[in-house]
C-alpha atoms as a PDB file:
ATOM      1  CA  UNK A   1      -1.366  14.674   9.868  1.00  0.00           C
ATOM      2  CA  UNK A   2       2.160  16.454  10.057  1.00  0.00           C
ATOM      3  CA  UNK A   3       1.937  20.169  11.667  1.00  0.00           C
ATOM      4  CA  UNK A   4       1.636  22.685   8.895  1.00  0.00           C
ATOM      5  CA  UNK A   5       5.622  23.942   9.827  1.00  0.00           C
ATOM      6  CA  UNK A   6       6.617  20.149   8.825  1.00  0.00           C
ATOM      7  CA  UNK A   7       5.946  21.072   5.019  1.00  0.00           C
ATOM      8  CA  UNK A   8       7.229  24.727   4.952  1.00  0.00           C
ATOM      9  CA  UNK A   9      10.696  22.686   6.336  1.00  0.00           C
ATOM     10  CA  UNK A  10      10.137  20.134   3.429  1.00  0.00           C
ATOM     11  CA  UNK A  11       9.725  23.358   0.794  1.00  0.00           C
ATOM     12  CA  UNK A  12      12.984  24.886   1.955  1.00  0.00           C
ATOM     13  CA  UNK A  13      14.492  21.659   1.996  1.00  0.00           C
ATOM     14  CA  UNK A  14      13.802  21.182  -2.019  1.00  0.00           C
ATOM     15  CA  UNK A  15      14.647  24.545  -2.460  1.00  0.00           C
ATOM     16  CA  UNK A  16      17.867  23.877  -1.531  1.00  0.00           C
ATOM     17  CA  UNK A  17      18.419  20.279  -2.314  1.00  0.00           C
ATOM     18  CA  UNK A  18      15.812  19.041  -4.781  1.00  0.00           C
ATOM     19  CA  UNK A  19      17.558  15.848  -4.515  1.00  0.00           C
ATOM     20  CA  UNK A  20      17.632  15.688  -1.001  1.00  0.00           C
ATOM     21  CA  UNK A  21      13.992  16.514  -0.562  1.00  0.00           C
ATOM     22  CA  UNK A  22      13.176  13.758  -2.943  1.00  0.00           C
ATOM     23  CA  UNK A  23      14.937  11.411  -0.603  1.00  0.00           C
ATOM     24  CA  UNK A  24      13.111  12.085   2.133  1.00  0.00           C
ATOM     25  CA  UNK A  25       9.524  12.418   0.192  1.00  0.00           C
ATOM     26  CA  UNK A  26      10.331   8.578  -0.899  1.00  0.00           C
ATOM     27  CA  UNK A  27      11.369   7.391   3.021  1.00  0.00           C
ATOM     28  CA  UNK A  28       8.012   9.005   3.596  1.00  0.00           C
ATOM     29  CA  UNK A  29       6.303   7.105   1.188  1.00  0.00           C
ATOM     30  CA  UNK A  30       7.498   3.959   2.307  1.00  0.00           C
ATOM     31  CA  UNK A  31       7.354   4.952   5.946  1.00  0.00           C
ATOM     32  CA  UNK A  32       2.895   5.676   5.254  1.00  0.00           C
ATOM     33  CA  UNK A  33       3.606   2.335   3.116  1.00  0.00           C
ATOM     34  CA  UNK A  34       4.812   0.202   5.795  1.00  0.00           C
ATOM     35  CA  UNK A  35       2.208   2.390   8.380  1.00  0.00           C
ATOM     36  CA  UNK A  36      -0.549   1.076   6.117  1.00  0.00           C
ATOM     37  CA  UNK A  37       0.573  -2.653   5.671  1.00  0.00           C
ATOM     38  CA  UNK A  38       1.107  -2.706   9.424  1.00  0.00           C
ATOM     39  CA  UNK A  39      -2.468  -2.057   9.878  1.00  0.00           C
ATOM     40  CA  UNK A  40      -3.889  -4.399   7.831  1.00  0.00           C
ATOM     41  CA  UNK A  41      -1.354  -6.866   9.282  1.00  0.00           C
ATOM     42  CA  UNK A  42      -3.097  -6.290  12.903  1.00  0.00           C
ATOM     43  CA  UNK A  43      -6.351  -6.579  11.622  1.00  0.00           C
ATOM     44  CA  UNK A  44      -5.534  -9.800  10.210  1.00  0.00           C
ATOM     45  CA  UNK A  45      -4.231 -11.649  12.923  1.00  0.00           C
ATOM     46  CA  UNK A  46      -7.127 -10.179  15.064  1.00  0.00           C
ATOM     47  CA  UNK A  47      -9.339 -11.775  12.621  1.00  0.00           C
ATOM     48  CA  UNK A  48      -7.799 -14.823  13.164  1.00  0.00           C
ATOM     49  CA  UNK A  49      -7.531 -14.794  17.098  1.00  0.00           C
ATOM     50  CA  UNK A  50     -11.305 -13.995  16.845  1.00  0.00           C
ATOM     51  CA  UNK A  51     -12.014 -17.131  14.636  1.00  0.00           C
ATOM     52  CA  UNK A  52     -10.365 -19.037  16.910  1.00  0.00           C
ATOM     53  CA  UNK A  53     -12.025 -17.579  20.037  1.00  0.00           C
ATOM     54  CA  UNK A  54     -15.663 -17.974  19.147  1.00  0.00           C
ATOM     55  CA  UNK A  55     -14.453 -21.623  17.858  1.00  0.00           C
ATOM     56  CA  UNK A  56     -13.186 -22.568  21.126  1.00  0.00           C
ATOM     57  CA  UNK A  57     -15.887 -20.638  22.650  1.00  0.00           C
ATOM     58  CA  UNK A  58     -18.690 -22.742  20.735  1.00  0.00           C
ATOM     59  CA  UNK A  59     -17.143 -26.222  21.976  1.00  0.00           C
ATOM     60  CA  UNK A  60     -16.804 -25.296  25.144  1.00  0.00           C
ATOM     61  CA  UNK A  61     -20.729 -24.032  24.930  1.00  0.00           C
ATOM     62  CA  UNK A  62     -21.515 -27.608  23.140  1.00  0.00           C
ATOM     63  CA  UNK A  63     -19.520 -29.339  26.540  1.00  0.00           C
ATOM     64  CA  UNK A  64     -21.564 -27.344  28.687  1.00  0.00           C
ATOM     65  CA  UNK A  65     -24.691 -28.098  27.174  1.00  0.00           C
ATOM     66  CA  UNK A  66     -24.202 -32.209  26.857  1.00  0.00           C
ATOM     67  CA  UNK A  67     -23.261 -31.865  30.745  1.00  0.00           C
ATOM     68  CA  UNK A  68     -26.414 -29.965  31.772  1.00  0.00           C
ATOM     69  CA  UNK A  69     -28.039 -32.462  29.456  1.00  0.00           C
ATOM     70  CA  UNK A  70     -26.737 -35.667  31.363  1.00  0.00           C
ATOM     71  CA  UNK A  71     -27.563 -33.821  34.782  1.00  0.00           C
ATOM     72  CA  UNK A  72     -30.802 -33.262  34.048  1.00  0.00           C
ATOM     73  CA  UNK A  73     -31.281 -37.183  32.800  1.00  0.00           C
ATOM     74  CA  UNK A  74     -29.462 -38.103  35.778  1.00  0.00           C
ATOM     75  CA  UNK A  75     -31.622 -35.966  38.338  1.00  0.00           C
ATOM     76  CA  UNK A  76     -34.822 -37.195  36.814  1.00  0.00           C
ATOM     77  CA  UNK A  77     -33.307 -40.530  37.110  1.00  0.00           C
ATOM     78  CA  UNK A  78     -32.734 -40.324  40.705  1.00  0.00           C
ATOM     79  CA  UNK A  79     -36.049 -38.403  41.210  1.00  0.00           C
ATOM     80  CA  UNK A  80     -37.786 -41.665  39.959  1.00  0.00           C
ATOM     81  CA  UNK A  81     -35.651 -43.853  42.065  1.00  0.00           C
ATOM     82  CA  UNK A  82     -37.048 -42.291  44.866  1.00  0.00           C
ATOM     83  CA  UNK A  83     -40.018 -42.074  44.343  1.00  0.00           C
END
């Protein structure tokens, strides 16, 4: 939030030059506009990268698990061999 001294500046300002102060209360607008958009921008992508992390994430589980999988067939295949 601007510091209380920010809007006594913007009051003097349209006291003087209404047209002037209407200027800058539209830049401000936009500025909060683009502020906003920004941050749903961010949390977009972030969405995204996360989607595409736990994707990655669950293949490489899936890998992982057909490995220990074959190890374990392979192990009991060897423990039999030896026996």
């Amino acid at each position: 939030m601007a510091h209380p001294s920010a809007f006594k500046g913007l009051a003097a300002i349209n006291e003087i030059n209404p047209e002037r102060a209407r200027e800058i209360f539209g830049l401000h607008y936009q500025l909060n506009e683009q502020i906003d958009n920004t941050g749903q921008f961010i949390k977009r992508i972030v969405n995204e990268h996360e989607s595409d992390f736990l994707a990655a994430f669950e293949q490489k589980m899936y890998i992982v698990q057909r490995d220990m999988r074959d190890l374990k067939e392979k192990a009991s295949v060897e423990r039999i061999k030896a026996k």
